[in-house]
C-alpha atoms as a PDB file:
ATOM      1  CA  UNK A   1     -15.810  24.575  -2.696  1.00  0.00           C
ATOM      2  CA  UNK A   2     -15.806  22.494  -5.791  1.00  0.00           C
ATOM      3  CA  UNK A   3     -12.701  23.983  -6.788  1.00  0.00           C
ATOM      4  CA  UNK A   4     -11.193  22.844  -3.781  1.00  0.00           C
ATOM      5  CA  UNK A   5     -12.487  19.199  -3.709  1.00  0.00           C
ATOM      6  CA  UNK A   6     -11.772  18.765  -7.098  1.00  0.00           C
ATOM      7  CA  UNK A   7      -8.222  19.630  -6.791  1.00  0.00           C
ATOM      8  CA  UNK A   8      -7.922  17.284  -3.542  1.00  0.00           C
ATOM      9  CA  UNK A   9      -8.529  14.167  -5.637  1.00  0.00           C
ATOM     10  CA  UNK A  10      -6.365  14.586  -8.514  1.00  0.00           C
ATOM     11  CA  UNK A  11      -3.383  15.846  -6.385  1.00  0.00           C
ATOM     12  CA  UNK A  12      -3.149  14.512  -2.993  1.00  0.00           C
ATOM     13  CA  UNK A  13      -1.873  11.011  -4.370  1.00  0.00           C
ATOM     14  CA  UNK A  14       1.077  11.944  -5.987  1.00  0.00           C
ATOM     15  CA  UNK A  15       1.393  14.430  -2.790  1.00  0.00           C
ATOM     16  CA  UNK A  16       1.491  11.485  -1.116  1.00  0.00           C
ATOM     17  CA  UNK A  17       3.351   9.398  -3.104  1.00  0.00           C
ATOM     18  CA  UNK A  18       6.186  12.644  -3.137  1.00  0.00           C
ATOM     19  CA  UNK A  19       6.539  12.724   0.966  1.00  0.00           C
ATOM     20  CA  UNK A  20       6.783   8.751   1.221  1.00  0.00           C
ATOM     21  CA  UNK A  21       9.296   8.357  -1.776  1.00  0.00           C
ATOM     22  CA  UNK A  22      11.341  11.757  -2.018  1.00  0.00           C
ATOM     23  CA  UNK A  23      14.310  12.013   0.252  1.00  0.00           C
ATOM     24  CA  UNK A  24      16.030  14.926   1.076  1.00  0.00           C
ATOM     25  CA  UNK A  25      17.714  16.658  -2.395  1.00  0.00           C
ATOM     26  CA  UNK A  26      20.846  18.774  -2.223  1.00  0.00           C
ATOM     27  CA  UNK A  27      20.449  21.937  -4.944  1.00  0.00           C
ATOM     28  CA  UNK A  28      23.798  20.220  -6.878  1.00  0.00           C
ATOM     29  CA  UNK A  29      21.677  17.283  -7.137  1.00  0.00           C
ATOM     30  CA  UNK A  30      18.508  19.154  -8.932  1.00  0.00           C
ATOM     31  CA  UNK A  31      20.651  20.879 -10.789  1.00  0.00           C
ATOM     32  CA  UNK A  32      22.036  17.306 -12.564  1.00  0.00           C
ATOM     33  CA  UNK A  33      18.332  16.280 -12.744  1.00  0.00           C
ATOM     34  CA  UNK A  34      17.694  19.203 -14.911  1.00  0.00           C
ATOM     35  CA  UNK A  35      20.695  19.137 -16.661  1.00  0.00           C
ATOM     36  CA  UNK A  36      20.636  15.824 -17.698  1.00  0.00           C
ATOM     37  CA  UNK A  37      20.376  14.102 -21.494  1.00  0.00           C
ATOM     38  CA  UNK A  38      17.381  14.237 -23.435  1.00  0.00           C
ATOM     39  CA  UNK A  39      16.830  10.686 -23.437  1.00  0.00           C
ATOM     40  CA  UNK A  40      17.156  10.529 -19.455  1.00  0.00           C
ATOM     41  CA  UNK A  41      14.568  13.191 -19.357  1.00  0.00           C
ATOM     42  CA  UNK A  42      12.123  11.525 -21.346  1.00  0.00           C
ATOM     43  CA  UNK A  43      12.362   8.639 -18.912  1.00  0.00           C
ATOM     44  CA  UNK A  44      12.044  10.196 -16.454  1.00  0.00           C
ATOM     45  CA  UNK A  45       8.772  12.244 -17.129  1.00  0.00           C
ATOM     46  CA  UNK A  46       7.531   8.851 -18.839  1.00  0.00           C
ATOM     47  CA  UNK A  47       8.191   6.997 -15.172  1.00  0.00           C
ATOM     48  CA  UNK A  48       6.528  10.337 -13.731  1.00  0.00           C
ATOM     49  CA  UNK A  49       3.210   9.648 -16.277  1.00  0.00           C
ATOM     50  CA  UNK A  50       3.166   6.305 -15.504  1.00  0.00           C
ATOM     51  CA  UNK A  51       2.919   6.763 -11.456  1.00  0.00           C
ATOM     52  CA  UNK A  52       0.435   9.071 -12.079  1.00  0.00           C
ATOM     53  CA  UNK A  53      -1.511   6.862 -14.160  1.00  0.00           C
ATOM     54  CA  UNK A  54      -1.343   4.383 -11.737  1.00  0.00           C
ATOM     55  CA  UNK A  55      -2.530   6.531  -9.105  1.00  0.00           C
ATOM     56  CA  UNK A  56      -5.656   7.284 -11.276  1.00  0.00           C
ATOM     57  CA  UNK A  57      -6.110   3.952 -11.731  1.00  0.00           C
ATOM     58  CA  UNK A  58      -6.560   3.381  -8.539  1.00  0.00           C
ATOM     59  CA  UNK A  59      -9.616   6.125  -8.174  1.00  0.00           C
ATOM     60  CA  UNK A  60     -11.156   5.734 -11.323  1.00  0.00           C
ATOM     61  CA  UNK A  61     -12.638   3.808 -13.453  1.00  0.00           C
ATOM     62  CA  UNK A  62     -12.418   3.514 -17.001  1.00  0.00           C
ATOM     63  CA  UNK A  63     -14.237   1.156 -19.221  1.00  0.00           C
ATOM     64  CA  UNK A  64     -12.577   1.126 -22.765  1.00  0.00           C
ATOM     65  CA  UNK A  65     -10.327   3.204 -25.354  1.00  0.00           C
ATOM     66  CA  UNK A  66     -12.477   5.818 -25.765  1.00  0.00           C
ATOM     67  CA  UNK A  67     -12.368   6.328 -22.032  1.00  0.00           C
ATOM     68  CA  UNK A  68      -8.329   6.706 -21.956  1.00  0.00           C
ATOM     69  CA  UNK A  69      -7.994   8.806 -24.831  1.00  0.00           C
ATOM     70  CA  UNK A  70     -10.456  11.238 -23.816  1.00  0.00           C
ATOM     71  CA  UNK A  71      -8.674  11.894 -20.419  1.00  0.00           C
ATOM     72  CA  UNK A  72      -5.241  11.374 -22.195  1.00  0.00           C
ATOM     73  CA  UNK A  73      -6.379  14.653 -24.860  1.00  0.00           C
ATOM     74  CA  UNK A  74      -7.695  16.566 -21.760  1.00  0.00           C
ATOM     75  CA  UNK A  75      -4.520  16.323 -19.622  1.00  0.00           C
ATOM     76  CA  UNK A  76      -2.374  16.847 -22.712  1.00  0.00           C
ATOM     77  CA  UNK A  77      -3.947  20.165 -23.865  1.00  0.00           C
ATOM     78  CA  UNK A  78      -3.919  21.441 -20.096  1.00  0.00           C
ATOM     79  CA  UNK A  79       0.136  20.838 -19.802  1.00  0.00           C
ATOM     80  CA  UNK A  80       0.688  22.409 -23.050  1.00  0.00           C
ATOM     81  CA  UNK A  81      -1.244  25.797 -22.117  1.00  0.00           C
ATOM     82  CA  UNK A  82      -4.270  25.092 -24.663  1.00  0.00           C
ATOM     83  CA  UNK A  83      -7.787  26.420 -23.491  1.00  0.00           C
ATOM     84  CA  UNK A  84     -10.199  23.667 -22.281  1.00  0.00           C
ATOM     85  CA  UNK A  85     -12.821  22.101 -25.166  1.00  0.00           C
ATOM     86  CA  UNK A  86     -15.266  22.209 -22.431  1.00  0.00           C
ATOM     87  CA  UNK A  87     -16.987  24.144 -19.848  1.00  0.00           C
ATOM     88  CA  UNK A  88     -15.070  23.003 -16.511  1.00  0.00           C
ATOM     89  CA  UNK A  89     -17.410  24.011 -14.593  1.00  0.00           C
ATOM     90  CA  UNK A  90     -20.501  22.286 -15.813  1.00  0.00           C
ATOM     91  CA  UNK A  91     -18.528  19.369 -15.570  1.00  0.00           C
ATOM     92  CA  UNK A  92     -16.583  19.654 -12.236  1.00  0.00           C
ATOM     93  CA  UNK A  93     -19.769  18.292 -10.016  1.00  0.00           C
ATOM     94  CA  UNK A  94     -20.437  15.114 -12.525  1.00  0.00           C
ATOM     95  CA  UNK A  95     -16.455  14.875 -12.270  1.00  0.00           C
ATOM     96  CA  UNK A  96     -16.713  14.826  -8.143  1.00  0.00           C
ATOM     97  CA  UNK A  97     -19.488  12.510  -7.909  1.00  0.00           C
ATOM     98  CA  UNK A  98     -17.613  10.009 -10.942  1.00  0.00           C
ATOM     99  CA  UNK A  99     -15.050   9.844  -7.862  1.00  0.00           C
ATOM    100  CA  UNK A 100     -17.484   9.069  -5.636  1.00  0.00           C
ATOM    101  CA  UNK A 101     -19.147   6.294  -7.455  1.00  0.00           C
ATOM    102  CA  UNK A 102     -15.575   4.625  -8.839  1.00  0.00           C
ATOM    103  CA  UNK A 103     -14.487   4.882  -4.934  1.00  0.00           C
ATOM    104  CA  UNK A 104     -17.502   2.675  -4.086  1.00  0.00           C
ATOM    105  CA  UNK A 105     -17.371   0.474  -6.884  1.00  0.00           C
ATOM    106  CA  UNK A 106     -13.049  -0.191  -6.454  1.00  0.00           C
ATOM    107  CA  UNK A 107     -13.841  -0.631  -2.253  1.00  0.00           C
ATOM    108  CA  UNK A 108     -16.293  -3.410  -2.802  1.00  0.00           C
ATOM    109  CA  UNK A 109     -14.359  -5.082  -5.446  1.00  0.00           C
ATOM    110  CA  UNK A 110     -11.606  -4.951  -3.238  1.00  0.00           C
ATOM    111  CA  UNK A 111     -13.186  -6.203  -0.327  1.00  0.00           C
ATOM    112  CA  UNK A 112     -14.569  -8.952  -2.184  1.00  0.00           C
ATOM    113  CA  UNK A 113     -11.322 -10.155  -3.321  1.00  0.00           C
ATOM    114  CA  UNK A 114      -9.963  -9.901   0.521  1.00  0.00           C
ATOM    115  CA  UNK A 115     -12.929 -12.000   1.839  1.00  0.00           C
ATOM    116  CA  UNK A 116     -12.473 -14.343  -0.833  1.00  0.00           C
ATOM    117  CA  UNK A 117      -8.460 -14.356   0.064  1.00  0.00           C
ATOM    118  CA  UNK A 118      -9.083 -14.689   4.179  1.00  0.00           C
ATOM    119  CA  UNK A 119     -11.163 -17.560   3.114  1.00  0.00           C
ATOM    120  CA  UNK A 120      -8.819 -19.552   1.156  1.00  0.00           C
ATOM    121  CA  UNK A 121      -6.153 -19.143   3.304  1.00  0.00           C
ATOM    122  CA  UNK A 122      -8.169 -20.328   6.357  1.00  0.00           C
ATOM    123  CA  UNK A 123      -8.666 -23.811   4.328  1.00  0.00           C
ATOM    124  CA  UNK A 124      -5.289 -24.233   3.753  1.00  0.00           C
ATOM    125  CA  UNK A 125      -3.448 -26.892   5.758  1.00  0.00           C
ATOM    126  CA  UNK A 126      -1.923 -26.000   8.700  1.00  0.00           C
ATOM    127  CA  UNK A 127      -3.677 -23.063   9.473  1.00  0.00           C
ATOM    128  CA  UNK A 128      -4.363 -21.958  12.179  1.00  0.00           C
ATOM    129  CA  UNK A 129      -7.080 -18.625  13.582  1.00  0.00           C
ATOM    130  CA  UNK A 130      -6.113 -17.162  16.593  1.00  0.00           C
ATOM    131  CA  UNK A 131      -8.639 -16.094  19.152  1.00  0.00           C
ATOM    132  CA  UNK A 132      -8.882 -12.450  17.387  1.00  0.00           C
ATOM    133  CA  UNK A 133      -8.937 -13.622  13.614  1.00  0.00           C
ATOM    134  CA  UNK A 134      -5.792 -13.539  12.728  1.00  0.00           C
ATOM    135  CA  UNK A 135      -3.957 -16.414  11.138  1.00  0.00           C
ATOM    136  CA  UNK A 136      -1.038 -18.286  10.958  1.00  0.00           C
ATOM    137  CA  UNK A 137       0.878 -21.184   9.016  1.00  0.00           C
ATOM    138  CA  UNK A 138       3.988 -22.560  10.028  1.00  0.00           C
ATOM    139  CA  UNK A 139       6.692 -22.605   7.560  1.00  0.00           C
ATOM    140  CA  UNK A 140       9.551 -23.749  10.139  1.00  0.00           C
ATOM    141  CA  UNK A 141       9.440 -24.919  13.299  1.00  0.00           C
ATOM    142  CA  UNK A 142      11.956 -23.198  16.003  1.00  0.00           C
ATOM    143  CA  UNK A 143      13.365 -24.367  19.394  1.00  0.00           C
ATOM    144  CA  UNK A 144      12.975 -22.769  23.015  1.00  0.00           C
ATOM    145  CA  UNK A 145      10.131 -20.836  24.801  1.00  0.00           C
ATOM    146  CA  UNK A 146       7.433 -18.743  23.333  1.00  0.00           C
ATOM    147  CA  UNK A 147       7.686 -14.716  23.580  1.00  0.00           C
ATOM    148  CA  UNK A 148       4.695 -13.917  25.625  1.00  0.00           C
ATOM    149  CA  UNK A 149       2.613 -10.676  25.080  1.00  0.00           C
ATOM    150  CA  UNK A 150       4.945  -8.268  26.336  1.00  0.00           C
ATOM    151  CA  UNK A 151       7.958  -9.611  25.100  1.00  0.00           C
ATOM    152  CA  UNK A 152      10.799  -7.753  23.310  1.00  0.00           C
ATOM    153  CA  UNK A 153      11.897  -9.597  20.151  1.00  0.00           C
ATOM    154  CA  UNK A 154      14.432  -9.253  17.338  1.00  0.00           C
ATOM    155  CA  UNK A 155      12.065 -10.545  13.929  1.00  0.00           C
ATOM    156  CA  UNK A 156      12.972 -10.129  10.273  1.00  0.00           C
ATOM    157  CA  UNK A 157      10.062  -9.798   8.285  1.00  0.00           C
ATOM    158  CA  UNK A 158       8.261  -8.583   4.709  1.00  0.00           C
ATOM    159  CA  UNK A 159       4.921  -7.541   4.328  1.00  0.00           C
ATOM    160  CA  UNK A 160       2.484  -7.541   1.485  1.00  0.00           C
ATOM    161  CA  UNK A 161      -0.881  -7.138   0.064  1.00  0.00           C
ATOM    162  CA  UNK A 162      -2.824  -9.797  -0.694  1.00  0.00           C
ATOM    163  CA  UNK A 163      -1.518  -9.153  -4.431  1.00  0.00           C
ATOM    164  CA  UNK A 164       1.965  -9.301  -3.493  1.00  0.00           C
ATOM    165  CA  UNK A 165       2.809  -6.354  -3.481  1.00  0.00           C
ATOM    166  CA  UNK A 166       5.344  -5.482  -0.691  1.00  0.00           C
ATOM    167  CA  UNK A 167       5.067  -2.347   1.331  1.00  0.00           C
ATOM    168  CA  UNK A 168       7.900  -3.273   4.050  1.00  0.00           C
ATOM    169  CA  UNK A 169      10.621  -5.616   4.299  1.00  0.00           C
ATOM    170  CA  UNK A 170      13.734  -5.406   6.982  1.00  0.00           C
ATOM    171  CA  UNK A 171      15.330  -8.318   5.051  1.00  0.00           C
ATOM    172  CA  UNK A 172      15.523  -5.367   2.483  1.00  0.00           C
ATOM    173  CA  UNK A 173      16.870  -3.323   4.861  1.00  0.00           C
ATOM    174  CA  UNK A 174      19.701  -5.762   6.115  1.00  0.00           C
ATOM    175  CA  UNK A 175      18.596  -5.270   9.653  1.00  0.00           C
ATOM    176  CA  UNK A 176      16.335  -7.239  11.989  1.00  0.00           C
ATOM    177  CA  UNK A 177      13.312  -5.318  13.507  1.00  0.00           C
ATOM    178  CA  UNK A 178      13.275  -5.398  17.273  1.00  0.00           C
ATOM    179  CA  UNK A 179      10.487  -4.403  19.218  1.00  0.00           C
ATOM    180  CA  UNK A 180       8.366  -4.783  22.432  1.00  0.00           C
ATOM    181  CA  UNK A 181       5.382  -6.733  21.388  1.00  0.00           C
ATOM    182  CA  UNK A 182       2.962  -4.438  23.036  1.00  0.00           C
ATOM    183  CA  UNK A 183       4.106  -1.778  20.355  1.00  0.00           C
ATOM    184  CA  UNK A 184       2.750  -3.710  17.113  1.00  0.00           C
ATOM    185  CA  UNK A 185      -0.275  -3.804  15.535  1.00  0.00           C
ATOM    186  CA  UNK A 186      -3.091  -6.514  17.440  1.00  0.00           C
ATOM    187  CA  UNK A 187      -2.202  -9.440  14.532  1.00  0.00           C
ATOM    188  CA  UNK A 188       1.558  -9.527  15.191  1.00  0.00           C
ATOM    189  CA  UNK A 189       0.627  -9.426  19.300  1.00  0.00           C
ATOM    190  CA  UNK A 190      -0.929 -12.555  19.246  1.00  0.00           C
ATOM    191  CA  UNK A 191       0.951 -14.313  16.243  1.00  0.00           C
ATOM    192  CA  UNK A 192       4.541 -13.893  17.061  1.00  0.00           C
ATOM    193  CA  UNK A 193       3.517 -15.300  20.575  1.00  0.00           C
ATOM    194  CA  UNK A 194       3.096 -18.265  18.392  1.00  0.00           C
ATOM    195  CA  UNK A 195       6.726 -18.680  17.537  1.00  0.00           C
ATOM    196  CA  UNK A 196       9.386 -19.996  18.906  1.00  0.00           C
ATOM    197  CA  UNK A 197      13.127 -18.851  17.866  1.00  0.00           C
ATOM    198  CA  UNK A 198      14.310 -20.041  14.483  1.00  0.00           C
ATOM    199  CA  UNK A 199      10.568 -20.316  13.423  1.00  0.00           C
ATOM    200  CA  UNK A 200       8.819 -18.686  10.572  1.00  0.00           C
ATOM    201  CA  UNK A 201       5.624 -18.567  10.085  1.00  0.00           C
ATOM    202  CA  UNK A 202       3.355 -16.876   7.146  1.00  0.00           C
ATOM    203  CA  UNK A 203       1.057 -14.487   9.318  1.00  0.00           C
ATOM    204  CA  UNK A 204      -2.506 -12.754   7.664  1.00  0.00           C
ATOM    205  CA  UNK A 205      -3.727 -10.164   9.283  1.00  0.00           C
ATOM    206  CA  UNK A 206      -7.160  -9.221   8.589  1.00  0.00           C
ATOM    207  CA  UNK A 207      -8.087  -5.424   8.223  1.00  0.00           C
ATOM    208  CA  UNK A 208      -9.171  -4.936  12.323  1.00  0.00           C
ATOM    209  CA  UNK A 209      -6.311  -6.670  13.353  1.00  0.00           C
ATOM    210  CA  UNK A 210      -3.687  -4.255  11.388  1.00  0.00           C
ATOM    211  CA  UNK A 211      -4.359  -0.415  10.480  1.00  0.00           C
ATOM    212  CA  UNK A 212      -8.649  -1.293  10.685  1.00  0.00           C
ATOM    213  CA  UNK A 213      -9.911   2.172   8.534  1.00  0.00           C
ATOM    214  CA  UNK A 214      -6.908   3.656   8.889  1.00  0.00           C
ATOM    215  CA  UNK A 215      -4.128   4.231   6.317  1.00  0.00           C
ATOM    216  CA  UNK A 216      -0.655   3.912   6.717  1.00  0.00           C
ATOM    217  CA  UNK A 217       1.765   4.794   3.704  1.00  0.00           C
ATOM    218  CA  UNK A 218       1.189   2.730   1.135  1.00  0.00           C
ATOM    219  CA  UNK A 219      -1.681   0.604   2.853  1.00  0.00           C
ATOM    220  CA  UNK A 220      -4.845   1.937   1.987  1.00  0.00           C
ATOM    221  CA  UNK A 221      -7.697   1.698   4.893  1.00  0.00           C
ATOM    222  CA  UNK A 222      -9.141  -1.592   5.705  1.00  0.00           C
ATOM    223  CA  UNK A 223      -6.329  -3.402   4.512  1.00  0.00           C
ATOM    224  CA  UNK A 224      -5.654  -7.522   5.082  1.00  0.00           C
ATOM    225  CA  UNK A 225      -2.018  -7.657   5.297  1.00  0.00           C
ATOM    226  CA  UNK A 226       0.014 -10.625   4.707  1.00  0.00           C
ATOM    227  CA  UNK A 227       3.620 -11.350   6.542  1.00  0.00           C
ATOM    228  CA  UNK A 228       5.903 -13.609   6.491  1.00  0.00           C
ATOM    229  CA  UNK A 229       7.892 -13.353   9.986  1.00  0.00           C
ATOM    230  CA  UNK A 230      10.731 -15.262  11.328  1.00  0.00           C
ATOM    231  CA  UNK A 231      11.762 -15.139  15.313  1.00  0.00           C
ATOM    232  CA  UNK A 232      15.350 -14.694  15.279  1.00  0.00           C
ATOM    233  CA  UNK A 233      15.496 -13.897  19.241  1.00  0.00           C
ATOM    234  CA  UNK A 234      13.667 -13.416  22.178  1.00  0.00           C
ATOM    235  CA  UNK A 235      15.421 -10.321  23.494  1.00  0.00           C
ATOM    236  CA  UNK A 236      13.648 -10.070  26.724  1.00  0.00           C
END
């Protein structure tokens, strides 16, 4: 059972990461992946080390150099065939429980930086918290009615996390997002409502107002969401 929980954590990110980033391949294409130059290769499996160090970092903790070097050696003998230095198995169940505490230790870090963001944005001018918690600041003011909860609307819009880092983005895309307003998450329900068209508006979405404990791609659980959203058109 160990085995299996063990090899849970250490693989399901890049899993993960695999099914939201990989399209389809065509076999002509993996063969020019595998056939290409040395130097293309190495960046390649140096881009591949690098996601999977920043999916560690994500789940563990690790305190100074003699932390990174030690995990660096162990993963490094492994993919070059060499027998372990230690006994795995004595140290699978302090391994497991290391995942444990670092998980509890990143959430409430985390969760004390989102409080702390929720509560500077609230004091910044303009802002306004809408009956279920979500906020909004107007960037631009727009012209005509308001879309009302079960409007259809045509939006373009990025999101991020409160770090900036974006996990969506139609203006990306090159195509407006249109949707019936009952089909969104709670916080863009009650803040688009807010608009008028040929406004924008920065929207924040605190955790139970987007995904709550659930995840969704790249948003882990009990995410506060930030979007910037402009109403190009009340469809209907």
């Amino acid at each position: 059972m160990k085995k299996v929980v063990l090899a849970v954590l250490l693989v399901s990110p890049l899993v993960s990461f695999a099914q939201q980033t990989a399209p389809a391949t065509k076999p002509a294409e993996v063969k020019a992946v595998n056939q290409q130059d040395p130097a293309e290769r190495n960046k390649m499996l140096y881009s591949l080390g690098f996601l999977l160090g920043d999916n560690l970092k994500t789940q563990l903790i690790l305190d100074n150099e003699d932390d990174y070097k030690a995990l660096s050696q162990g993963m490094r003998d492994t993919l070059l065939g060499k027998k372990s230095q230690t006994d795995l198995e004595k140290y699978k169940p302090q391994i497991i429980q290391k995942y444990r505490d670092d998980a509890q230790t990143i959430a409430a870090k985390r969760q004390a930086a989102q409080e702390e963001y929720l509560a500077g944005f609230k004091k910044e001018k303009g802002v306004k918290v809408l009956e279920n918690g979500a906020m909004i600041k107007l960037l631009r003011s727009g012209k005509g009615k308001n879309p009302k909860a079960d409007s259809t609307v045509k939006v373009h819009y990025t999101g991020t996390l409160i770090d900036g880092t974006k996990f969506d983005s139609s203006r990306d895309r090159g195509e407006a997002f249109q949707t019936q307003l009952t089909s969104v998450i709670p916080c863009w329900t009650k803040a688009v409502q807010q608009l008028k068209p040929g406004a924008r508006a920065t929207v924040v979405c605190p955790a139970d107002t987007a995904y709550g404990s659930r995840p969704a791609g790249p948003i882990a659980p009990n995410s506060v969401l930030v979007f910037d959203i402009e109403l190009l058109e009340i469809v209907q």
